[in-house]
N, C-alpha and C. Protein backbone atom coordinates (compact mmCIF):
# COMPACT_ATOMS: atom_id res chain seq x y z
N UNK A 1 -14.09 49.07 78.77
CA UNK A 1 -14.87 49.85 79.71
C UNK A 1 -15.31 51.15 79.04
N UNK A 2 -16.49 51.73 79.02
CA UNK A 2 -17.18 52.77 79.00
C UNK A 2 -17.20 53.43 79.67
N UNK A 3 -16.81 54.93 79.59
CA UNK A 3 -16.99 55.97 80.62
C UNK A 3 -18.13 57.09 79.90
N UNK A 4 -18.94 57.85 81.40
CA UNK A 4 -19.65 58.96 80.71
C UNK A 4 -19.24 59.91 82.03
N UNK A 5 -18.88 60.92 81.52
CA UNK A 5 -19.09 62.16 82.39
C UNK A 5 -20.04 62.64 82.28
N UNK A 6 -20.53 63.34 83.68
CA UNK A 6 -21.77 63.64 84.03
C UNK A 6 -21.69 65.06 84.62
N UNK A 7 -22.31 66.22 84.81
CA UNK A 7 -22.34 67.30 85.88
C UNK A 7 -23.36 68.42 85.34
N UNK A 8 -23.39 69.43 86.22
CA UNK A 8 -24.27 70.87 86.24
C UNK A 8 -23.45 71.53 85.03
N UNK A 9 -24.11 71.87 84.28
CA UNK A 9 -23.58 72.90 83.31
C UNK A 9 -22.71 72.41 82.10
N UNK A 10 -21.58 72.62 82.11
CA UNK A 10 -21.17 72.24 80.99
C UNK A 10 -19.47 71.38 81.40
N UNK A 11 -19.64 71.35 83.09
CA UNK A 11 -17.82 70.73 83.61
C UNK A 11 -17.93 69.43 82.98
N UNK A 12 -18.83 68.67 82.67
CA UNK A 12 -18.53 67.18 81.74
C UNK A 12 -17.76 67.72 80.72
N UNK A 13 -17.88 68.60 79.64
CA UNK A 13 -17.94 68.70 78.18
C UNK A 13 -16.52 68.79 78.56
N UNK A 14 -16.15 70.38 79.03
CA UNK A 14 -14.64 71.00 79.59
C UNK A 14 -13.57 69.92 80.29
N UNK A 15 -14.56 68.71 80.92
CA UNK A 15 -13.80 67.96 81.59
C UNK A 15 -12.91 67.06 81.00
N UNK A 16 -13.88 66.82 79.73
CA UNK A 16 -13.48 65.55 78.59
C UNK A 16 -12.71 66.52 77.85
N UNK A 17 -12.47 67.72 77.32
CA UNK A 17 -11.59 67.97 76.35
C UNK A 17 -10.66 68.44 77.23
N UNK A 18 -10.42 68.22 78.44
CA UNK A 18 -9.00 68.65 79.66
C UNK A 18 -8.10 66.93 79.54
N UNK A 19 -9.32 65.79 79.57
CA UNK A 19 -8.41 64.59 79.65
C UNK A 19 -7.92 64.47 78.51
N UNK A 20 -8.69 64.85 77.10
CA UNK A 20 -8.16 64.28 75.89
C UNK A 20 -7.01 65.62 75.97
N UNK A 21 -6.62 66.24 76.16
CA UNK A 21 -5.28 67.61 76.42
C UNK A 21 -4.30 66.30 76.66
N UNK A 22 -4.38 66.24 77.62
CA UNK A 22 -3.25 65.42 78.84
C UNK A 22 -2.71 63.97 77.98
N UNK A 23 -4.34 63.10 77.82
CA UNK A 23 -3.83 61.47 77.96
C UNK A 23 -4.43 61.05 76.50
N UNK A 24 -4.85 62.06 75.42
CA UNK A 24 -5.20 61.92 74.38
C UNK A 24 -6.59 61.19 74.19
N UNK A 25 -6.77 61.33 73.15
CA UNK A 25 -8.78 60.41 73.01
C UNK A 25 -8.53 59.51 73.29
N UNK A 26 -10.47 59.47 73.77
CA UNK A 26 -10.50 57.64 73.97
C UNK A 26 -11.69 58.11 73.83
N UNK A 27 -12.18 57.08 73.39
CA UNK A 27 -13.26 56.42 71.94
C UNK A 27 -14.23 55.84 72.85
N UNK A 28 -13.90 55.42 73.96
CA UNK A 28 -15.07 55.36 74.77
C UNK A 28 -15.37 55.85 76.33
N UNK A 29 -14.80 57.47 75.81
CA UNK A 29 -15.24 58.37 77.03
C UNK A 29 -15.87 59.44 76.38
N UNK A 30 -17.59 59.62 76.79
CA UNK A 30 -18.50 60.42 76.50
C UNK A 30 -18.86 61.36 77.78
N UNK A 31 -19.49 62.28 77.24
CA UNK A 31 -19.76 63.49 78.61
C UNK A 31 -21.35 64.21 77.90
N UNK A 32 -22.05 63.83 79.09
CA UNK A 32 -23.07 64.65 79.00
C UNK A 32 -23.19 66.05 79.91
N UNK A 33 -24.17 66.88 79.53
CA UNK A 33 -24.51 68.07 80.20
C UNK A 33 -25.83 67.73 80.94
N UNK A 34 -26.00 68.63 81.85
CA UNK A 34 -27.18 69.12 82.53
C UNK A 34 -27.01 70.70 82.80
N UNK A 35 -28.32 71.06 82.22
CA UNK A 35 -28.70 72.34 81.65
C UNK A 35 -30.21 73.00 82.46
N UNK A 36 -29.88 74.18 82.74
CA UNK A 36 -30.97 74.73 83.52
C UNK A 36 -32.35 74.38 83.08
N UNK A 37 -33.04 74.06 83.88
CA UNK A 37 -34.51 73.83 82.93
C UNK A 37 -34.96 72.10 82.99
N UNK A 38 -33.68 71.34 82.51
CA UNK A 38 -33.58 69.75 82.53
C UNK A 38 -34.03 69.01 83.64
N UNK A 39 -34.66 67.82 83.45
CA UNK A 39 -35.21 67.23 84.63
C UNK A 39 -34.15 66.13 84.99
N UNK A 40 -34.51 65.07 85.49
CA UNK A 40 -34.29 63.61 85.90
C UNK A 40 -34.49 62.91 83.98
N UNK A 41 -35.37 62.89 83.80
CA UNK A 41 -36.07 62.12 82.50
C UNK A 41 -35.13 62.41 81.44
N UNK A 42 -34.85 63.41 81.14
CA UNK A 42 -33.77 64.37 80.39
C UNK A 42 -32.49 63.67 80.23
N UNK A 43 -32.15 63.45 81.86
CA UNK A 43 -30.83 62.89 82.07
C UNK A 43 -30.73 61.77 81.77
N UNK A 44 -31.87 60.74 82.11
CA UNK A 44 -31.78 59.43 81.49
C UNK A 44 -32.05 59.39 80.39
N UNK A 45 -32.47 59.74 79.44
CA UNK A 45 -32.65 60.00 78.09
C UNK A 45 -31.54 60.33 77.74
N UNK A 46 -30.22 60.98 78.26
CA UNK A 46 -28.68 60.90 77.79
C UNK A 46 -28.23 60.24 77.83
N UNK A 47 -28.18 59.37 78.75
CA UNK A 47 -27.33 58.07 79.20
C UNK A 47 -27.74 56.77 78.29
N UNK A 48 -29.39 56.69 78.51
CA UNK A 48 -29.32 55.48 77.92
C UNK A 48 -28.82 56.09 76.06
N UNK A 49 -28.82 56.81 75.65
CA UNK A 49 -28.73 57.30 74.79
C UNK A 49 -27.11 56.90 74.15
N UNK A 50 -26.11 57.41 74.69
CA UNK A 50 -25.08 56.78 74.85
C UNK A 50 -24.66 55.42 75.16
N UNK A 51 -25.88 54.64 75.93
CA UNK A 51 -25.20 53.84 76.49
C UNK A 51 -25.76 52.26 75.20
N UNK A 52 -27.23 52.79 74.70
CA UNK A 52 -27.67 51.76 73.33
C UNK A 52 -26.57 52.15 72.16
N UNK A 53 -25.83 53.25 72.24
CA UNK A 53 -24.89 53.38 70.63
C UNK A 53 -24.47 52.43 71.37
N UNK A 54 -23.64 51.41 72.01
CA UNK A 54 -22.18 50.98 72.47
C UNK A 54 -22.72 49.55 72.67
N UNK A 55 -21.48 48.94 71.75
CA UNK A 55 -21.98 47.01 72.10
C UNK A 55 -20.53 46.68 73.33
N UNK A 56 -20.27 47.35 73.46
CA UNK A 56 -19.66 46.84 74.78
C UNK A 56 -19.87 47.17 76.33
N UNK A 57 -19.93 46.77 77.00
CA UNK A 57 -20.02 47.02 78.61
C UNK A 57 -18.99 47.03 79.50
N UNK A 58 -19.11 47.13 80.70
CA UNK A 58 -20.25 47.58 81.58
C UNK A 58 -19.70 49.47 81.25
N UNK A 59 -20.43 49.72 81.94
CA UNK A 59 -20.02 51.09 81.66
C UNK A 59 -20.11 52.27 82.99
N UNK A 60 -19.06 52.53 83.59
CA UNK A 60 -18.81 53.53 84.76
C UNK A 60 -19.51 55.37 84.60
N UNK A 61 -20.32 55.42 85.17
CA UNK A 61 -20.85 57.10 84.81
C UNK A 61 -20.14 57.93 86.15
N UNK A 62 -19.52 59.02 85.82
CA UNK A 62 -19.02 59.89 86.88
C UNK A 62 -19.46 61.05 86.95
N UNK A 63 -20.03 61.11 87.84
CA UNK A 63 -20.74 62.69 88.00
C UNK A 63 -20.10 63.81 88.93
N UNK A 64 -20.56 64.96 89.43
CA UNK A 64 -20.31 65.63 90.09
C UNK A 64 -20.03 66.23 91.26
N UNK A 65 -21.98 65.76 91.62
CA UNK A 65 -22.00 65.83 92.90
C UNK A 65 -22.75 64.90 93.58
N UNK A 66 -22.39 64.15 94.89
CA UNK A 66 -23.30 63.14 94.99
C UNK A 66 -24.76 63.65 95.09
N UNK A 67 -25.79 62.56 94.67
CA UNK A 67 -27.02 63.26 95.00
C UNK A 67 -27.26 64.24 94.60
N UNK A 68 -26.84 64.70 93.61
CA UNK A 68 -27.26 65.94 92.36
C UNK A 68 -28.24 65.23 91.31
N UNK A 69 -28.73 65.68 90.64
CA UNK A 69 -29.56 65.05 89.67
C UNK A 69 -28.65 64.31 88.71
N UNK A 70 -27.86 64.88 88.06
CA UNK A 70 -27.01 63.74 87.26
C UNK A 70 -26.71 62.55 87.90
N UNK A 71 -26.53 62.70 89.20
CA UNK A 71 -25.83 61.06 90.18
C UNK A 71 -27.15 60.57 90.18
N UNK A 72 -28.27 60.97 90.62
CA UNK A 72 -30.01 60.36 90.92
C UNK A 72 -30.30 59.79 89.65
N UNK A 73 -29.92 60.43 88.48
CA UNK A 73 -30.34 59.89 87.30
C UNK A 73 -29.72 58.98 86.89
N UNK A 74 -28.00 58.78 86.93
CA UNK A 74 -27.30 57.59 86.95
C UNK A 74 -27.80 56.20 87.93
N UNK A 75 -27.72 56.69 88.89
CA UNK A 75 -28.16 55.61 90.14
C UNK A 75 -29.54 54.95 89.63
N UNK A 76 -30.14 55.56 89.27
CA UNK A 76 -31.59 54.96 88.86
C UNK A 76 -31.34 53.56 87.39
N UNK A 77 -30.52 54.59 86.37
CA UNK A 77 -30.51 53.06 85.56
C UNK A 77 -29.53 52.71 86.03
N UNK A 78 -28.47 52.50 86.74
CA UNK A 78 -27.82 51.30 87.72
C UNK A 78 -28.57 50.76 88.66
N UNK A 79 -29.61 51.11 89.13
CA UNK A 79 -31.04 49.91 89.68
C UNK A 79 -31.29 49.09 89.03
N UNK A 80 -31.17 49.34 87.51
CA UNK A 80 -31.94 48.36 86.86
C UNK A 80 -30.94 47.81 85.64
N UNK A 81 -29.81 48.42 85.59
CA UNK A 81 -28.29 47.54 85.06
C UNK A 81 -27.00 47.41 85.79
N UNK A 82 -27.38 45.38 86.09
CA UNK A 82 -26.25 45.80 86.86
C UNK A 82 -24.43 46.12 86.38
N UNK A 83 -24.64 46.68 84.93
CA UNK A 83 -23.49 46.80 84.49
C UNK A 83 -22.82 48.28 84.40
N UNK A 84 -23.83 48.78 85.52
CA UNK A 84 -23.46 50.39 85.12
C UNK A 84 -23.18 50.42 86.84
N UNK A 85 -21.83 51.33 86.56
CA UNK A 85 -21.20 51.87 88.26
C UNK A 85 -21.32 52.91 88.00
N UNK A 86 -22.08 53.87 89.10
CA UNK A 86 -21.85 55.15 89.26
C UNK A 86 -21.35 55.79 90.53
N UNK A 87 -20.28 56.81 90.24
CA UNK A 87 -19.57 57.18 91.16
C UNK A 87 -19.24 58.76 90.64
N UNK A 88 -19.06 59.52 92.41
CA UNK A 88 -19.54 60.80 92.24
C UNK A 88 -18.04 61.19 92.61
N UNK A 89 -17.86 62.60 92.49
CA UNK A 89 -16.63 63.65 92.63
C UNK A 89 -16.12 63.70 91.68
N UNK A 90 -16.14 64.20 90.27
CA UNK A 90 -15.51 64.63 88.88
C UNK A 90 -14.36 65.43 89.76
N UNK A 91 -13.77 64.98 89.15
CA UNK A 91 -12.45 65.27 89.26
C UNK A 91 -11.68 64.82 88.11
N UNK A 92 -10.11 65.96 87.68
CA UNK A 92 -9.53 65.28 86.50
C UNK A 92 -8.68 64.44 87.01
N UNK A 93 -8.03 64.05 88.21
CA UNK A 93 -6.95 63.07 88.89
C UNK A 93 -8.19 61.79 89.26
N UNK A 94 -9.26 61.73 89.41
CA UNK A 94 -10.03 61.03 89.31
C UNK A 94 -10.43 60.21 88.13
N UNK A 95 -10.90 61.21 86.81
CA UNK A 95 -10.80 60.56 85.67
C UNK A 95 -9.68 60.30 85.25
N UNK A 96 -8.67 60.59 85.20
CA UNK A 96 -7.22 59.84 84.42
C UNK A 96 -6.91 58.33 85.33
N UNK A 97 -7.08 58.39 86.99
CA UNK A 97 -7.05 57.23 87.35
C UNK A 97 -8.05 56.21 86.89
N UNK A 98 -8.82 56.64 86.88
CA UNK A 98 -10.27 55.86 86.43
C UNK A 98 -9.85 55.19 84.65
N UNK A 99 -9.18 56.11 83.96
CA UNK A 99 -9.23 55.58 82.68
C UNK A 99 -7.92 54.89 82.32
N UNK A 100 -7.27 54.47 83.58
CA UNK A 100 -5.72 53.57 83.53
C UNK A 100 -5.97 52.31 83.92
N UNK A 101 -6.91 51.95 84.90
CA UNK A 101 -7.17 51.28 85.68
C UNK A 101 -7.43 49.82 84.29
N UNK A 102 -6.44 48.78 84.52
CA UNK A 102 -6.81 47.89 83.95
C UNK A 102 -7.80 46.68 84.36
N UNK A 103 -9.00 46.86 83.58
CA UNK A 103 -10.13 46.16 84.25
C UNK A 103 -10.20 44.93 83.46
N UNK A 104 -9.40 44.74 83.00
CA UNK A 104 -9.37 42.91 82.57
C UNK A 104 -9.11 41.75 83.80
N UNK A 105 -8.79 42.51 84.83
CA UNK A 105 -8.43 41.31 85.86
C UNK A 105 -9.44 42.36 86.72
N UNK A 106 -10.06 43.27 86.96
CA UNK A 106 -11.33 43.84 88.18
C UNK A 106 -12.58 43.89 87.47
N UNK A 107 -13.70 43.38 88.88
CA UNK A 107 -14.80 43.96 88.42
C UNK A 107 -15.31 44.95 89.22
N UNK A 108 -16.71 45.59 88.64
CA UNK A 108 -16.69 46.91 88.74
C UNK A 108 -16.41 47.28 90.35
N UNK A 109 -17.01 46.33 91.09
CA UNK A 109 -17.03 46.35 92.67
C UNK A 109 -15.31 46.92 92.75
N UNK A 110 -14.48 45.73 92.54
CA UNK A 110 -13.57 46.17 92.58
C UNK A 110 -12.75 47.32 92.09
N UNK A 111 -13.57 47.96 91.28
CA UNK A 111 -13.04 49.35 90.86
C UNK A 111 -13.09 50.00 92.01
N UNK A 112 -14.13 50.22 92.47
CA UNK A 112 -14.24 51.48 93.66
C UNK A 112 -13.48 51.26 94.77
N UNK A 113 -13.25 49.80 94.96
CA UNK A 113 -11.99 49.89 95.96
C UNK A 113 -10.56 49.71 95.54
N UNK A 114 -10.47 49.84 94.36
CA UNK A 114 -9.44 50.27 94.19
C UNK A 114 -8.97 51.93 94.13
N UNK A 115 -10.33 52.65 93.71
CA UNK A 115 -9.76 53.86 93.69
C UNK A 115 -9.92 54.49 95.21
N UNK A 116 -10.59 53.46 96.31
CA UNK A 116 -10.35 53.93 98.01
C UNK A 116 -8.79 54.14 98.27
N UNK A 117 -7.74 52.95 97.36
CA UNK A 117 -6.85 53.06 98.00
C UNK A 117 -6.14 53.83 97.01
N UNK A 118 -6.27 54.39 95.72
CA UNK A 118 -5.57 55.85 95.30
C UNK A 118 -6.03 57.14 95.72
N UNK A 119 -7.44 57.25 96.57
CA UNK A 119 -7.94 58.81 96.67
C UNK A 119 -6.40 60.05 97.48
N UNK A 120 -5.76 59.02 98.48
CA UNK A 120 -5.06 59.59 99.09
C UNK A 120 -4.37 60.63 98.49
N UNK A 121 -3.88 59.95 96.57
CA UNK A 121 -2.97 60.56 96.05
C UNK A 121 -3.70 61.92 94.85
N UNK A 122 -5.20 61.77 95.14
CA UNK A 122 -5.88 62.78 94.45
C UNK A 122 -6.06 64.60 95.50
N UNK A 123 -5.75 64.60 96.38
CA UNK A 123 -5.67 65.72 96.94
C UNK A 123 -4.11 65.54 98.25
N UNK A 124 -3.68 67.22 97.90
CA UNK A 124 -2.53 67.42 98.14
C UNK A 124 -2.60 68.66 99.18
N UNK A 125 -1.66 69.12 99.89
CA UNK A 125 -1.72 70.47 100.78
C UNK A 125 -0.81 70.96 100.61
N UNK A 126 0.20 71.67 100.20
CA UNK A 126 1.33 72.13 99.80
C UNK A 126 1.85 72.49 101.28
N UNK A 127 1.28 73.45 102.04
CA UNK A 127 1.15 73.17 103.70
C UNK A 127 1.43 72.01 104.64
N UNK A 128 1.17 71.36 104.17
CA UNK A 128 1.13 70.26 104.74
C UNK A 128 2.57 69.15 104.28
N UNK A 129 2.54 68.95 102.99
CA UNK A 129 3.92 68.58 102.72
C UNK A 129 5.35 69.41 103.13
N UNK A 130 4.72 70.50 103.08
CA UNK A 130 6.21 71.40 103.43
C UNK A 130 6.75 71.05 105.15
N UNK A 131 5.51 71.36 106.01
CA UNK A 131 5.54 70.85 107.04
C UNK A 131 6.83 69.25 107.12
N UNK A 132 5.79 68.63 106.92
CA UNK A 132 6.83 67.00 106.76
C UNK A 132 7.81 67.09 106.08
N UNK A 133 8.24 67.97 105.24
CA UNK A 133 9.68 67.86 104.62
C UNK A 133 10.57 68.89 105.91
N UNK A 134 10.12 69.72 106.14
CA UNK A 134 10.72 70.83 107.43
C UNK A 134 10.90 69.44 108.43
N UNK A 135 10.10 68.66 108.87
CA UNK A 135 10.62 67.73 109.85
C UNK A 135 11.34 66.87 109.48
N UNK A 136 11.51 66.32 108.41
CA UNK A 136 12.83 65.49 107.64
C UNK A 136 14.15 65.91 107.71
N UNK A 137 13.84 67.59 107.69
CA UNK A 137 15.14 68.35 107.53
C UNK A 137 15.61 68.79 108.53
N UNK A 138 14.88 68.32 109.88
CA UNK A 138 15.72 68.85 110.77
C UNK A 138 16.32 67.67 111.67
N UNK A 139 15.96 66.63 110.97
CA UNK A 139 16.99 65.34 111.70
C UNK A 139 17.95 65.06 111.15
């Protein structure tokens, strides 16, 4: 599997040298920018760009924000490959799940519902857990 990070400014670049910190390189996770000034055309001109170096497929693009230009520009060549999933909310508990996920037995469909049933464990309330441990502790 192929990954590209996608976003406004430069959170792809920062994003990819935060996962390679943590879970070390991987050889096929790339990150593009979008830069003030840049269009739609721009953006696909990155992707496919990345995406002709690579003889393997399919390839997952994660962007930022839904319906930001990086996601519009992904979504567009996933119109016309159906080997490209794109999916929005960069996040780093997002990408590390995303890059564990053994996809020798899923396809891409099945990626996204698989990560429906980890989102739970990508946001936390410290508030909120304390709460439920205070009610544990008083039975």
């Amino acid at each position: 599997m192929n990954f590209i990070l996608a976003g406004h400014g430069n959170i792809a670049i920062e994003m990819k040298k935060t996962i390679e910190m943590i879970a070390g390189e991987y050889t096929n996770l790339h990150a593009i920018t979008f830069q003030l000034g840049e269009g739609i055309e721009t953006l696909k001109d990155k992707y496919l760009k990345i995406i002709s170096q690579s003889t393997e497929q399919p390839f997952i693009i994660i962007t930022d924000i839904f319906s930001g230009s990086p996601y519009n520009a992904a979504a567009m060549l996933a119109m016309q490959n159906g080997n490209i999933e794109v999916i929005s909310g960069l996040s780093l508990p997002l990408c590390l799940a995303l890059l564990h996920i053994d996809y020798s037995s899923i396809s891409l469909e099945e990626t996204f519902e698989q990560l429906n049933d980890m989102k739970a464990d990508f946001i936390k309330s410290f508030s909120q857990l304390s709460k439920n441990i205070a009610k544990h502790e008083e039975f």
